[in-house]
C-alpha atoms as a PDB file:
ATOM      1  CA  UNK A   1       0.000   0.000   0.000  1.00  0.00           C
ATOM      2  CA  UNK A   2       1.179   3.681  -0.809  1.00  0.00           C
ATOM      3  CA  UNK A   3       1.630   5.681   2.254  1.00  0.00           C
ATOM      4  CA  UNK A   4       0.308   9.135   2.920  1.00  0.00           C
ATOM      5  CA  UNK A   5       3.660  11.482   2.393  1.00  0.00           C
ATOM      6  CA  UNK A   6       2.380  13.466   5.684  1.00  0.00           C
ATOM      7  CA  UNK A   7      -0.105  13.176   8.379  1.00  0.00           C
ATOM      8  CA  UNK A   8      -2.820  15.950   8.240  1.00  0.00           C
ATOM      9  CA  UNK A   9      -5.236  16.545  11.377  1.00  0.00           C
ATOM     10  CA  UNK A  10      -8.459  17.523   9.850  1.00  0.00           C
ATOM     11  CA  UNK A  11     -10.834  19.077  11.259  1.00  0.00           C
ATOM     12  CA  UNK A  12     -13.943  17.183  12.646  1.00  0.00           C
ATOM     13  CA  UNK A  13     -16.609  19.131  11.125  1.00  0.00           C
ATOM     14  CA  UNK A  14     -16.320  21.680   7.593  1.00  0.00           C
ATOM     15  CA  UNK A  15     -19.475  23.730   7.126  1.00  0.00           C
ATOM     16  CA  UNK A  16     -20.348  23.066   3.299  1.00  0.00           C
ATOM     17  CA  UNK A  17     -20.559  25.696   0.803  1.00  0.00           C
ATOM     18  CA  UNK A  18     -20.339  27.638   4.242  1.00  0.00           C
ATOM     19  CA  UNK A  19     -23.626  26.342   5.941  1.00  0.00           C
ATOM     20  CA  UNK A  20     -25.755  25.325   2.740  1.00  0.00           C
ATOM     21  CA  UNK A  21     -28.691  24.432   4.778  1.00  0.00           C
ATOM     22  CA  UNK A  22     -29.544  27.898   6.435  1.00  0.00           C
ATOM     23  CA  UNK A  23     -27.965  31.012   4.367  1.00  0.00           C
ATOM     24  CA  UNK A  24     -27.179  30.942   0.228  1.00  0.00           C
ATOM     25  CA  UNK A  25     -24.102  28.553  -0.577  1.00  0.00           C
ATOM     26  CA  UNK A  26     -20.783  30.384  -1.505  1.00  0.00           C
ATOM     27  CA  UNK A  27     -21.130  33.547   0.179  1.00  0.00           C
ATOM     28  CA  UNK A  28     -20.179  35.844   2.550  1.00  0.00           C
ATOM     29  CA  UNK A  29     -23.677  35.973   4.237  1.00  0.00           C
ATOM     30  CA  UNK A  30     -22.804  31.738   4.234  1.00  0.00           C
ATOM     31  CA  UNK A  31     -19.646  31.779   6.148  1.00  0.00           C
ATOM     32  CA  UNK A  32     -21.149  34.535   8.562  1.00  0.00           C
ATOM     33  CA  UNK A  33     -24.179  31.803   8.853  1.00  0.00           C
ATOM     34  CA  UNK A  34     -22.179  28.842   9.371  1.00  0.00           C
ATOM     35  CA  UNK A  35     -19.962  30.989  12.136  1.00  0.00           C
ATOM     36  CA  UNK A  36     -22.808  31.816  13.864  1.00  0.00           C
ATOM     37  CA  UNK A  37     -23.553  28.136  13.842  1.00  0.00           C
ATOM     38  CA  UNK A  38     -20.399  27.296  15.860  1.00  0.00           C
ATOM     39  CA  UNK A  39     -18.601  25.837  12.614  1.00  0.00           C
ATOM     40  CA  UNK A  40     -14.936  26.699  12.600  1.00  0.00           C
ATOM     41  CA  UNK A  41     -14.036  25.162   8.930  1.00  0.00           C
ATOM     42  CA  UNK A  42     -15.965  25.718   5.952  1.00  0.00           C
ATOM     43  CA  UNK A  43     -16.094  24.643   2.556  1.00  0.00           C
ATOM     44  CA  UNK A  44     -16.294  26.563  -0.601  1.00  0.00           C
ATOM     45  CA  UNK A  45     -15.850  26.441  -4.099  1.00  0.00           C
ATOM     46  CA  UNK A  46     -13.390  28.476  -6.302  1.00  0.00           C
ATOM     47  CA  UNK A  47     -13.787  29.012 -10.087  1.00  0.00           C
ATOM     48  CA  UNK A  48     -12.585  31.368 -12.511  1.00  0.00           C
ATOM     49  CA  UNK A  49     -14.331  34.401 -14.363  1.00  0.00           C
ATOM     50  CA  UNK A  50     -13.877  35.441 -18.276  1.00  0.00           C
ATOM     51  CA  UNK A  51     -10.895  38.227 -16.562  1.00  0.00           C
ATOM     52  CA  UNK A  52      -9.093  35.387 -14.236  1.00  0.00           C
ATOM     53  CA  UNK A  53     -10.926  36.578 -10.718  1.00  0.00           C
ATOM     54  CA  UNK A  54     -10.820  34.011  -8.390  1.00  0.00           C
ATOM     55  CA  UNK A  55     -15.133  33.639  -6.841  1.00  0.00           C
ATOM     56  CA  UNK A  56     -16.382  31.466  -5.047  1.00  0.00           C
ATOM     57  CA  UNK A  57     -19.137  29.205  -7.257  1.00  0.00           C
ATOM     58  CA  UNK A  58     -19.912  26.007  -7.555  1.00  0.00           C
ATOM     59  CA  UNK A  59     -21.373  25.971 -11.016  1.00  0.00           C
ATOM     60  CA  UNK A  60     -20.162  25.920 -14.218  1.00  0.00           C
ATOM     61  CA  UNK A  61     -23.279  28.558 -15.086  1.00  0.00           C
ATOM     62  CA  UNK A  62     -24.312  31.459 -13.077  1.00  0.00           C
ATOM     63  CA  UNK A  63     -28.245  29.876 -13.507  1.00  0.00           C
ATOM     64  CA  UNK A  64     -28.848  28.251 -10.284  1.00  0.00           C
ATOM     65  CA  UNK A  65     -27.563  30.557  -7.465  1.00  0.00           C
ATOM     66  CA  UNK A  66     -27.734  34.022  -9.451  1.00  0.00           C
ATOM     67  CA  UNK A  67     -29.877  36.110 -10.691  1.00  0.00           C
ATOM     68  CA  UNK A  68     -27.946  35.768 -13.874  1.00  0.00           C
ATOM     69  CA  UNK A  69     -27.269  33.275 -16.938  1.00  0.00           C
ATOM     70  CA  UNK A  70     -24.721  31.996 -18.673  1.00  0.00           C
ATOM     71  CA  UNK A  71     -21.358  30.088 -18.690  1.00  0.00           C
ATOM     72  CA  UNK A  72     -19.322  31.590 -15.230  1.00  0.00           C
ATOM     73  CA  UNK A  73     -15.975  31.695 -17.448  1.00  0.00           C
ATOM     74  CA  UNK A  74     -17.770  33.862 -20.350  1.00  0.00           C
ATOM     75  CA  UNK A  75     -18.506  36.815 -18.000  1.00  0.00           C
ATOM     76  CA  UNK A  76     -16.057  39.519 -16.363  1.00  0.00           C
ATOM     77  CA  UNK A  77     -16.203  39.711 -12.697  1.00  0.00           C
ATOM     78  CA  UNK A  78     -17.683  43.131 -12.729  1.00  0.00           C
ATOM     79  CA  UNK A  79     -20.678  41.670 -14.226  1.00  0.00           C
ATOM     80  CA  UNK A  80     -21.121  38.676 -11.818  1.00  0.00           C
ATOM     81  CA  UNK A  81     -20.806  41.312  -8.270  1.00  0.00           C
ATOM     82  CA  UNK A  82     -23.710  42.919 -10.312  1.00  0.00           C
ATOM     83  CA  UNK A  83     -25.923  39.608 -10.017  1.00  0.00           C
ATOM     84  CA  UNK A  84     -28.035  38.794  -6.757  1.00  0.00           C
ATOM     85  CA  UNK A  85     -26.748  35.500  -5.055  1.00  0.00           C
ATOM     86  CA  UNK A  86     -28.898  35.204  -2.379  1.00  0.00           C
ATOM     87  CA  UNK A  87     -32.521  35.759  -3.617  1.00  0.00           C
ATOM     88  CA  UNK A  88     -32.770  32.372  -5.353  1.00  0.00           C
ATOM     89  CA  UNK A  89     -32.465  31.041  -1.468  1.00  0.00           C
ATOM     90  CA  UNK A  90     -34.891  33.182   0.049  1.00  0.00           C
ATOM     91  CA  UNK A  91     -36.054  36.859   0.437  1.00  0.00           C
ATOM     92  CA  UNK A  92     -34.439  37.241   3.888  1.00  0.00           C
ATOM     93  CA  UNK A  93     -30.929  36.966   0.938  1.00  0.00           C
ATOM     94  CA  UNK A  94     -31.716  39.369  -1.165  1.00  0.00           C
ATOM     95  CA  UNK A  95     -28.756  41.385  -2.217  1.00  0.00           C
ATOM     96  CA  UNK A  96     -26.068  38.967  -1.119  1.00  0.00           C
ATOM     97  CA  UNK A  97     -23.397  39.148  -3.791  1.00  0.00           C
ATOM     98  CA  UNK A  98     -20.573  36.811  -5.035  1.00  0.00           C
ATOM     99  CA  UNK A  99     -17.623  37.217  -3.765  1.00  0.00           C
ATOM    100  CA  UNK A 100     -14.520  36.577  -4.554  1.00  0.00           C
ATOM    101  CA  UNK A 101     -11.835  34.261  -2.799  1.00  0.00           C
ATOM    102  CA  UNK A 102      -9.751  37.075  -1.298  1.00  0.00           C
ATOM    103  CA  UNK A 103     -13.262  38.411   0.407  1.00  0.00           C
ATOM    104  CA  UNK A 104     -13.842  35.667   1.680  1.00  0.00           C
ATOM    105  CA  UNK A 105     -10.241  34.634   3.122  1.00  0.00           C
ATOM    106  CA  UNK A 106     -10.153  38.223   4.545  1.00  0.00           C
ATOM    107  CA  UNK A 107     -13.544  37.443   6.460  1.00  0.00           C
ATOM    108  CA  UNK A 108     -12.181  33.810   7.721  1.00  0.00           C
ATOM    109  CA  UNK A 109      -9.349  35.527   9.177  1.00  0.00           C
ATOM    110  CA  UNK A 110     -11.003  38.192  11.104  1.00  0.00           C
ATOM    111  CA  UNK A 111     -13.973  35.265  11.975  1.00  0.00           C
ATOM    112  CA  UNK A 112     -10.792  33.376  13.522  1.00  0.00           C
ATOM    113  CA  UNK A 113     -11.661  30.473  10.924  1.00  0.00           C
ATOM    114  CA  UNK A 114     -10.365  28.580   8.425  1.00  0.00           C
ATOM    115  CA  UNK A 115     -11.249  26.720   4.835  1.00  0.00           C
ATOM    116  CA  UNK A 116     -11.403  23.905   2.665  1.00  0.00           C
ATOM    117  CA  UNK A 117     -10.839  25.242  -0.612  1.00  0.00           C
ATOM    118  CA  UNK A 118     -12.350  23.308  -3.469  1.00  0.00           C
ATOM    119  CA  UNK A 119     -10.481  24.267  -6.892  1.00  0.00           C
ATOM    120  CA  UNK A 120     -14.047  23.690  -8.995  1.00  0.00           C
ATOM    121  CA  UNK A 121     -12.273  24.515 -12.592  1.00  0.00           C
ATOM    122  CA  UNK A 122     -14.381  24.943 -15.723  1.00  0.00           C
ATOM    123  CA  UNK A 123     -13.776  22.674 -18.871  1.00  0.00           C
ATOM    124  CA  UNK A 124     -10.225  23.817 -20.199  1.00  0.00           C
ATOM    125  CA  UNK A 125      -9.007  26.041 -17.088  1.00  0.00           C
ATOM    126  CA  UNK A 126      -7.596  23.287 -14.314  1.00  0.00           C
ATOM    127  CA  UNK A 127      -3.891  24.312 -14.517  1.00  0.00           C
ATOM    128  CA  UNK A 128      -4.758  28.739 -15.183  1.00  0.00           C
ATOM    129  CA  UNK A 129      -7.788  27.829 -12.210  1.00  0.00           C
ATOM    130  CA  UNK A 130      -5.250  26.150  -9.927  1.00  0.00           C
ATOM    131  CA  UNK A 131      -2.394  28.389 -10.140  1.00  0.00           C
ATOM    132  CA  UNK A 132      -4.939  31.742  -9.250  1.00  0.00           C
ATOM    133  CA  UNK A 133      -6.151  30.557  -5.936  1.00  0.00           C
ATOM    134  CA  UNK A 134      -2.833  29.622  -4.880  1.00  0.00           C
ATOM    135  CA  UNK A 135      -1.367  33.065  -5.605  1.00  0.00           C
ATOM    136  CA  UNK A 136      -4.942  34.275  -3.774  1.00  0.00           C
ATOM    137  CA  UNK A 137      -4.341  32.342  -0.732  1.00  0.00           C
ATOM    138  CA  UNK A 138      -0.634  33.437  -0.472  1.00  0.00           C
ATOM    139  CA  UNK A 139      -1.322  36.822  -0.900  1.00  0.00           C
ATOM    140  CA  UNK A 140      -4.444  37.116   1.232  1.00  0.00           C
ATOM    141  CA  UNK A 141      -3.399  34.686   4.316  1.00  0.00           C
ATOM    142  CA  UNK A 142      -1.561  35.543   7.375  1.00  0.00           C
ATOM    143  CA  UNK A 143       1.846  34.086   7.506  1.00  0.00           C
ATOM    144  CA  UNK A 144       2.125  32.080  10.828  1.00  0.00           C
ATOM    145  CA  UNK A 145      -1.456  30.781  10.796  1.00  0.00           C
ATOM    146  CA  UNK A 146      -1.930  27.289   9.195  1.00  0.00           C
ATOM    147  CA  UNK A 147      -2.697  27.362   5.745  1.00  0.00           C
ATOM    148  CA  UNK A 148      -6.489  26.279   3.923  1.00  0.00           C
ATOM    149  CA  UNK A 149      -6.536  22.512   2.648  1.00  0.00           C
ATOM    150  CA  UNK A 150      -7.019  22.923  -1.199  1.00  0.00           C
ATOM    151  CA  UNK A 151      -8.447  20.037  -2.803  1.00  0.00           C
ATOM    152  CA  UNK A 152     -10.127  18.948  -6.271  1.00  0.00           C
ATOM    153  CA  UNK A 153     -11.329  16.237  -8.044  1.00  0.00           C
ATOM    154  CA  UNK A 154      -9.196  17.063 -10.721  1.00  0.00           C
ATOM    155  CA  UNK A 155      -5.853  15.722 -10.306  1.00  0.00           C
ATOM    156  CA  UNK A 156      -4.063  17.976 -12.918  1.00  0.00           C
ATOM    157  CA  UNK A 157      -5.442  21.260 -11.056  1.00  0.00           C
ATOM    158  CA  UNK A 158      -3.904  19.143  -7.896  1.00  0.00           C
ATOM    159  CA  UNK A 159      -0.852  18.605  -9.731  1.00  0.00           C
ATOM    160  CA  UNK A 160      -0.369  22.584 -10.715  1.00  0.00           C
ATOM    161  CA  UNK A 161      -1.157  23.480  -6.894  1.00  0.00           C
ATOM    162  CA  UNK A 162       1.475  21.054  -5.628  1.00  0.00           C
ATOM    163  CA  UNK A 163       4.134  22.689  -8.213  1.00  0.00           C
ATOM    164  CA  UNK A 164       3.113  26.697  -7.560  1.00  0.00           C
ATOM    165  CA  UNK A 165       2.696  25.697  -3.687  1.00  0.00           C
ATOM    166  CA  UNK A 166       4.171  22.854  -2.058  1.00  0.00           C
ATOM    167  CA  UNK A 167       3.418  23.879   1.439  1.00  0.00           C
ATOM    168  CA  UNK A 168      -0.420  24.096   1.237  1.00  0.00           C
ATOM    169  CA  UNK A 169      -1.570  21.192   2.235  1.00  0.00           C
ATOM    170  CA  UNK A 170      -3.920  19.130  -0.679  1.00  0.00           C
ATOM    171  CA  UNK A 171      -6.982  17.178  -0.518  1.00  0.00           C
ATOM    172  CA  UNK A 172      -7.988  14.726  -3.351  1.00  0.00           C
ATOM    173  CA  UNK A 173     -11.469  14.592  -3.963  1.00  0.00           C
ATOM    174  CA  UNK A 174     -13.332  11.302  -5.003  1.00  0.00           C
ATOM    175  CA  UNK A 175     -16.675  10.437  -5.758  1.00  0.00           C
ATOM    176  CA  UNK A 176     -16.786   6.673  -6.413  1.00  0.00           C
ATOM    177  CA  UNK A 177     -13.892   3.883  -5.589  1.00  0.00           C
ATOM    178  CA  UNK A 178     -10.754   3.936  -8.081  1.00  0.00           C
ATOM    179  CA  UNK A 179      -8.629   1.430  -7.767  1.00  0.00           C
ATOM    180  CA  UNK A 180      -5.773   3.872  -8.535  1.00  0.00           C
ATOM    181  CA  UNK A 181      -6.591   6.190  -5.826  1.00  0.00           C
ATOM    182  CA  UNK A 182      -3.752   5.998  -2.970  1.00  0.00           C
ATOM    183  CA  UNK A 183      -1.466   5.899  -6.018  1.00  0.00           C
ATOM    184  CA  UNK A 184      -2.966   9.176  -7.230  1.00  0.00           C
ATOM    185  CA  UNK A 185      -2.857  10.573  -3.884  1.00  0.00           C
ATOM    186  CA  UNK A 186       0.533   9.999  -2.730  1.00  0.00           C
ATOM    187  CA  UNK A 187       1.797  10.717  -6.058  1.00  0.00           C
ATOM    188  CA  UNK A 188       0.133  14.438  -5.264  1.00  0.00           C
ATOM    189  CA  UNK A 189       1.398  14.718  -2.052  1.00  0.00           C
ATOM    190  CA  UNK A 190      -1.852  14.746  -0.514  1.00  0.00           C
ATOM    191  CA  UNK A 191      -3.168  14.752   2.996  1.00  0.00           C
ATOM    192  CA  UNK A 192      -6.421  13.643   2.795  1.00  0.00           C
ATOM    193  CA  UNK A 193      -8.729  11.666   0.991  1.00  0.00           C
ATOM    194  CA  UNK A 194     -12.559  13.525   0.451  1.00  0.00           C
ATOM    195  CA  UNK A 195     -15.186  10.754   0.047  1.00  0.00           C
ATOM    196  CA  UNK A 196     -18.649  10.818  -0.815  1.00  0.00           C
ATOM    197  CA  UNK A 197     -20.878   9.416   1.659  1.00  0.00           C
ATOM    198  CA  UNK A 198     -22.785   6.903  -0.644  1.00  0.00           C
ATOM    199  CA  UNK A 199     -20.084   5.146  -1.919  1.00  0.00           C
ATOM    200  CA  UNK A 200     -17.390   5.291   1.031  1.00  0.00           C
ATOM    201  CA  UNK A 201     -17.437   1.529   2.393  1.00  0.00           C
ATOM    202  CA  UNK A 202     -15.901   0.148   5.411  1.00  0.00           C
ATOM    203  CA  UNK A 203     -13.645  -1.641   4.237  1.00  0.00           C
ATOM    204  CA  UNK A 204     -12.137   0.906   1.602  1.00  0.00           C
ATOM    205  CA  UNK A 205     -11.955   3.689   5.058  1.00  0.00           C
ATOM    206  CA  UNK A 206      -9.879   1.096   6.449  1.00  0.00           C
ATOM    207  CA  UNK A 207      -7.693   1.163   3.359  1.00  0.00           C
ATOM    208  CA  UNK A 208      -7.700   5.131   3.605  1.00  0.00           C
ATOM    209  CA  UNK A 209      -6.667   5.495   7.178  1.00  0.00           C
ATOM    210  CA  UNK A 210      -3.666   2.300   6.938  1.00  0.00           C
ATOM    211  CA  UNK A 211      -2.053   4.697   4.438  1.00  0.00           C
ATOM    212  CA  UNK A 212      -1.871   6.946   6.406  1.00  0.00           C
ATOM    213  CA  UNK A 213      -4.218   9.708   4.713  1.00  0.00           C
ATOM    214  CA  UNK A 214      -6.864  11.754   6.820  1.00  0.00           C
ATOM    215  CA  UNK A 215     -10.209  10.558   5.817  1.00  0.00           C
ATOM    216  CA  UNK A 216     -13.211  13.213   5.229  1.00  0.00           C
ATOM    217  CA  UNK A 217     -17.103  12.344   3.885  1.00  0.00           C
ATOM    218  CA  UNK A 218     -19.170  14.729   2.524  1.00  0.00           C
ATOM    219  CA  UNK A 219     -21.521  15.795   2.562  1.00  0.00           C
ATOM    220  CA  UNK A 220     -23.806  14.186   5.962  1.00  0.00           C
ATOM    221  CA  UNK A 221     -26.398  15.960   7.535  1.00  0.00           C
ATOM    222  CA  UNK A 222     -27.945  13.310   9.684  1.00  0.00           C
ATOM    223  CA  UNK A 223     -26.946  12.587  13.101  1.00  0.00           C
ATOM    224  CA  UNK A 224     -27.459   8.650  13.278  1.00  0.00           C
ATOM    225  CA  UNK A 225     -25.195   8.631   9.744  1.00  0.00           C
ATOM    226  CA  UNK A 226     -22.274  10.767  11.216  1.00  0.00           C
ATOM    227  CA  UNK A 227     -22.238   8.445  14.120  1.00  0.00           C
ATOM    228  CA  UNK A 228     -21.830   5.302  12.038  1.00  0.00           C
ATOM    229  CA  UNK A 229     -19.370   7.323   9.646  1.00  0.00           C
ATOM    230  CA  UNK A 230     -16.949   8.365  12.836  1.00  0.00           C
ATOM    231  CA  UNK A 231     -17.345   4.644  13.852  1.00  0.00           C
ATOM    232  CA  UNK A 232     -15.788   3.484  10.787  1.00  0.00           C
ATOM    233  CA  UNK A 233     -13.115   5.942  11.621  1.00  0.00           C
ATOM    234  CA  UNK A 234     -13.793   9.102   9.856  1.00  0.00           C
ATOM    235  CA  UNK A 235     -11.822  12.067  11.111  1.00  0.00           C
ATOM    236  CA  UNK A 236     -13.509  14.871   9.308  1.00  0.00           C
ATOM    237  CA  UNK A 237     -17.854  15.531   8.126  1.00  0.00           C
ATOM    238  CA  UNK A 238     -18.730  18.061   5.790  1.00  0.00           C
ATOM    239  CA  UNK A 239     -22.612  19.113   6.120  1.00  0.00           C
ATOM    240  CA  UNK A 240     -24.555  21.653   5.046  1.00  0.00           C
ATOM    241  CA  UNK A 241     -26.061  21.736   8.997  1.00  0.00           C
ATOM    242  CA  UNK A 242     -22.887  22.470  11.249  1.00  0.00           C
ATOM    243  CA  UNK A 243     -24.754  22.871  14.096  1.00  0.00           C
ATOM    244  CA  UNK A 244     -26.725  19.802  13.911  1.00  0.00           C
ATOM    245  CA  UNK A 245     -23.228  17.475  13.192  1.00  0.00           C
ATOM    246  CA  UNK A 246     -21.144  19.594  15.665  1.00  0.00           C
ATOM    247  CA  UNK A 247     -23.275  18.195  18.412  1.00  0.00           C
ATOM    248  CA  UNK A 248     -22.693  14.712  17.082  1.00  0.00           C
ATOM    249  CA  UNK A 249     -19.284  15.080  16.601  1.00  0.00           C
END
């Protein structure tokens, strides 16, 4: 078996998309939401506009969670901070805007919290996508605090992360079993493996965790499923309800 290159302590619980169940996903009025919710880690998504501005979106299109249409990497970021992201969730969101990365790293850092980065890169962009958030997060993170966890289901925009940044630690991102994955994961100097919760098994979290990678699930919002997840040996739950797996966990 290929071991981990590091040990990583993750963090038990990561607020998804901020705290996806109560307050717009990807936004600042999110991470606010989440802290309020006693979540000290949250999740969010980074992507690339038409000018090379690092926001936070999950999307390839601005349809779902704006009040605009269209292909995210077609469409300058002075457009998209135009666009209501928060309206689509509920009126008591109206007016919350998308921000970009550096917003929301400078609100993380003055909320005393810290982030799982997800580099979410559109068709074409993994390398240009992976490269801008790491010069984001160097330039927008206090030296002396530990760094984000970047991670990505795409192992080339892992790949360019580990070359530009070597000292931020890297998650790799899975969504159903590859035989190839410790191999992939060592090979990119991860730290942690990033399950999904329907196709994690035991026996593949043993696997995970005798290689000596961290092990997180996403994304589990029920309390009798975290339980069973952290008795299989999960160290880390993302959920779009913080409070409700905090008091689990």
């Amino acid at each position: 078996m290929v071991q981990a290159v590091a040990e990583y302590r993750l963090p038990r619980v990561i607020g998804h998309r901020g705290a996806a169940a109560y307050a717009p996903e990807n936004t600042l009025e999110g991470i606010k939401e989440a802290a309020r919710r006693r979540a000290r880690w949250i999740e969010v998504d980074a992507k690339l506009t038409r000018d090379g501005v690092v926001i936070l979106m999950h999307d390839d299109t601005l349809d779902r969670t704006t009040s605009g249409r269209g292909a995210v990497a077609r469409v300058t970021y002075r457009d998209i901070h135009l666009l209501d992201a928060g309206a689509w969730f509920g009126a008591t969101w109206n007016g919350a805007r998308v921000p970009r990365l550096a917003d929301a790293l400078a609100l993380l850092v003055d909320l005393g919290m810290n982030a799982n980065i997800e580099i979410k890169p559109c068709a074409g962009r993994e390398t240009e996508t992976a490269a801008a958030v790491v010069e984001v997060v160097r330039r927008c993170w206090p030296s002396g605090r530990p760094w984000p966890l970047l991670s990505s289901f795409r192992r080339d925009s892992l790949d360019a992360a580990r070359a530009a940044a070597p000292e931020i630690p890297r998650g790799l991102l899975i969504w159903e079993f590859t035989p190839d994955w410790a191999t992939a994961a060592a090979a990119l100097d991860c730290v942690s493996i990033h399950c999904a919760d329907q196709h994690l098994t035991v026996p593949w979290a043993d696997e995970i965790r005798k290689a000596g990678f961290g092990l997180a699930v996403y994304t589990v919002n029920d309390r009798a499923r975290a339980l069973e997840l952290l008795s299989w040996g999960v160290q880390c739950l993302f959920t779009d309800r913080p409070d409700v797996i905090i008091d689990v966990a």
